[in-house]
Protein backbone atom coordinates (compact mmCIF):
# COMPACT_ATOMS: atom_id res chain seq x y z
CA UNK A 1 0.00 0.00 0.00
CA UNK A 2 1.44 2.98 -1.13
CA UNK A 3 0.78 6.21 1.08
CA UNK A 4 -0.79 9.60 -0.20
CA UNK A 5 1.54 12.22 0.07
CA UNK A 6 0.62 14.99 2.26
CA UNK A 7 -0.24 18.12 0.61
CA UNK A 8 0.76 21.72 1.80
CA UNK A 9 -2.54 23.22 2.96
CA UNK A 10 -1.05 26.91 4.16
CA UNK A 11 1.89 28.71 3.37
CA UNK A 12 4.00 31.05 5.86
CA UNK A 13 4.65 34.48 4.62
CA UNK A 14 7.55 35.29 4.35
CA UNK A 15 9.17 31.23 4.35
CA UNK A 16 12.43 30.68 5.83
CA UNK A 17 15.01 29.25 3.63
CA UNK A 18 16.88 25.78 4.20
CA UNK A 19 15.60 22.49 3.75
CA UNK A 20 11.87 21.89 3.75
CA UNK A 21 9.78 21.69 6.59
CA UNK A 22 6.02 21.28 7.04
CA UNK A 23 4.19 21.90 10.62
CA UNK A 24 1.27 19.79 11.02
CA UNK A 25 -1.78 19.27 11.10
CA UNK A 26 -2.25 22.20 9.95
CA UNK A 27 -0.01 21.55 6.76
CA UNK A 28 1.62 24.86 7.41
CA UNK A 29 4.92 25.04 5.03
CA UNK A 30 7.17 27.13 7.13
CA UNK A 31 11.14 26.53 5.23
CA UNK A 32 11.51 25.83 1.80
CA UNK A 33 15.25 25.93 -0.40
CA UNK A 34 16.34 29.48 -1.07
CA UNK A 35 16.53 29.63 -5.16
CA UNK A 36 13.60 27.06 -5.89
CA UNK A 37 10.46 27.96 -6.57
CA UNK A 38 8.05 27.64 -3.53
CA UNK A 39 5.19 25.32 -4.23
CA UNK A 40 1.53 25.99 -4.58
CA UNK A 41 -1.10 25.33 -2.19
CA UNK A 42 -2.36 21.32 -3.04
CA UNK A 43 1.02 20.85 -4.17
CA UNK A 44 2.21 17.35 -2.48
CA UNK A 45 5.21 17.62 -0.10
CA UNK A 46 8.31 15.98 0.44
CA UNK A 47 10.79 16.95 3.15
CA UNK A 48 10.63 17.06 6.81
CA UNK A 49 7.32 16.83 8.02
CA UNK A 50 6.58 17.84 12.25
CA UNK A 51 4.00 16.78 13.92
CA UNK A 52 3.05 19.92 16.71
CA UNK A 53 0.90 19.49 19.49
CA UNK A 54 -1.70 22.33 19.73
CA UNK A 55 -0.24 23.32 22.91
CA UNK A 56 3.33 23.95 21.38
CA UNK A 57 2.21 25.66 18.30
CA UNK A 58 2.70 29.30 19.36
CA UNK A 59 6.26 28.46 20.83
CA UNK A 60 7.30 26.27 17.91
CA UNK A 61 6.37 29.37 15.17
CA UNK A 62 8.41 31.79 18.49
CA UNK A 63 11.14 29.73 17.84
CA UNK A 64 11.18 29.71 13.99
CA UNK A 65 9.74 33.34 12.94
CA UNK A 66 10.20 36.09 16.18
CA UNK A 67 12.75 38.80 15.60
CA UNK A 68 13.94 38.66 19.21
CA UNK A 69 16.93 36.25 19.78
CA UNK A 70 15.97 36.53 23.14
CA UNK A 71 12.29 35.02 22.81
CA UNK A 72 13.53 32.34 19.71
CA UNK A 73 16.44 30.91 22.93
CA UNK A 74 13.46 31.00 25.13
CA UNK A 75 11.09 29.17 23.34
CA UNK A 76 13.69 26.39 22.31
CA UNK A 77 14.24 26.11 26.43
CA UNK A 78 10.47 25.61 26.53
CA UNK A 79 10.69 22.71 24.07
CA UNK A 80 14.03 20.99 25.28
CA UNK A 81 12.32 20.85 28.52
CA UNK A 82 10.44 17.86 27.71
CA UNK A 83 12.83 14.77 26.11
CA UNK A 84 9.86 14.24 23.50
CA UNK A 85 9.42 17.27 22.54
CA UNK A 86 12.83 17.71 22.12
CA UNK A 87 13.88 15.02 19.99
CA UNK A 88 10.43 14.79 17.77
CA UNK A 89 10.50 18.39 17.07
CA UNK A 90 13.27 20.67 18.01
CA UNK A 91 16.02 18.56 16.87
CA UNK A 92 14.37 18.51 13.95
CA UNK A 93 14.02 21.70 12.79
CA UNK A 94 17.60 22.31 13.91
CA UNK A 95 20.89 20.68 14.31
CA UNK A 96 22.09 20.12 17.24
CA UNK A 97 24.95 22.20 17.57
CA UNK A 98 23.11 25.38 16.79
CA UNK A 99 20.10 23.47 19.30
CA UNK A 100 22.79 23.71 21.94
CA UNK A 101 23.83 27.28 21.21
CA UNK A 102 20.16 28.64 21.53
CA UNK A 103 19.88 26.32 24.95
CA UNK A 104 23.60 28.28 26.07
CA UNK A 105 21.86 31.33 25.40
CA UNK A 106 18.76 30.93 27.36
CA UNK A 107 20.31 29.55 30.16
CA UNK A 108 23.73 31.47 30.41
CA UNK A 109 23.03 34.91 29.97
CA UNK A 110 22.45 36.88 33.02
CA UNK A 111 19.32 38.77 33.93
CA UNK A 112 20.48 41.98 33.37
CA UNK A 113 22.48 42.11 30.20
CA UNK A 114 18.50 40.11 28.89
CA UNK A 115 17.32 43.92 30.39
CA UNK A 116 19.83 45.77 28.18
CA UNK A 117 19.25 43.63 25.27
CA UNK A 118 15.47 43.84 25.71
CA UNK A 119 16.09 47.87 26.36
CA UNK A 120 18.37 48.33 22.63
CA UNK A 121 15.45 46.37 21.00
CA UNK A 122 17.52 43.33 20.59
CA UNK A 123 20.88 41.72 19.13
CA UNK A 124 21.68 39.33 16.38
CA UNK A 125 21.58 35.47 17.67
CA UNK A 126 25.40 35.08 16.61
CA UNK A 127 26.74 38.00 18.84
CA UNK A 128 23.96 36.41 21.93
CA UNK A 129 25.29 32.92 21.44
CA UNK A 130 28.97 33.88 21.41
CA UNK A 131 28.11 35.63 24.66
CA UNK A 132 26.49 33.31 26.54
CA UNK A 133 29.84 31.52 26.95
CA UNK A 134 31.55 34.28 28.69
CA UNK A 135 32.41 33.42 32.40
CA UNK A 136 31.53 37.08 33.80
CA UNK A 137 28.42 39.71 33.41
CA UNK A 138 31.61 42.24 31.89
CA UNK A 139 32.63 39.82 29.53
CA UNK A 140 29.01 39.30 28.37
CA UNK A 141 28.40 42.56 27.74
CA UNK A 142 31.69 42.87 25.96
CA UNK A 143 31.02 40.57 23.99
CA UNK A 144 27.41 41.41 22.64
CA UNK A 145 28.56 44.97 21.84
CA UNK A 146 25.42 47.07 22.77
């Protein structure tokens, strides 16, 4: 028996680039290669396909689509939290490595350089990663150059 393949229902303005990824059940298509051309609605879908409890659907699209580094570490800690979630959807949508990163980030960065950050309207994820592994507040803030 051969199975149907699932179609993409919904489309996320703007999609992220990198390999594709489909949230369901709602068939959402949320990451799709950078220089091909993004399906149609009805198309049928091949690529990685997440399954997303209801209750995890606002922090799974946090962790994919906000513009706050700050929220998209947070919402990965939300999801790491619980081993299945974890490895049936997080790990999935990123490697590991940069899975750890976010995790450093959320964890390591002290409450008031998050105040600063928050205050400046934010900081690119690369400069928040690189200082979450700073032993000291100082060096933190060195490090994410507000």
């Amino acid at each position: 028996m051969v199975k149907d393949p699932t179609r993409i229902q919904r489309i996320h303005n703007p999609t992220l680039p990198g390999a594709p990824l489909l949230l369901l059940p709602e068939r959402l298509l949320v990451r799709w290669p950078l220089r091909a051309s993004t399906p149609s609605i009805g198309d049928p879908f091949s690529g990685t396909e997440i399954s997303v409890p209801p209750h995890l659907r606002e922090v799974v699209l946090t962790l994919l689509f906000s513009p706050s580094a700050l929220a998209r570490c947070d919402a990965a800690k939300r999801l790491a939290e619980d081993q299945t979630s974890r490895r049936r959807i997080l790990l999935r949508i990123y490697s590991r490595p940069y899975v750890q990163q976010l995790l450093a980030s959320a964890n390591r960065i002290e409450p008031e350089l998050r105040e600063q950050i928050e205050a400046v309207g934010g900081v690119p994820i690369r400069r928040l990663t690189k200082a979450a592994y700073a032993p000291t507040l100082a060096r933190q803030i060195r490090r994410v150059r507000l």
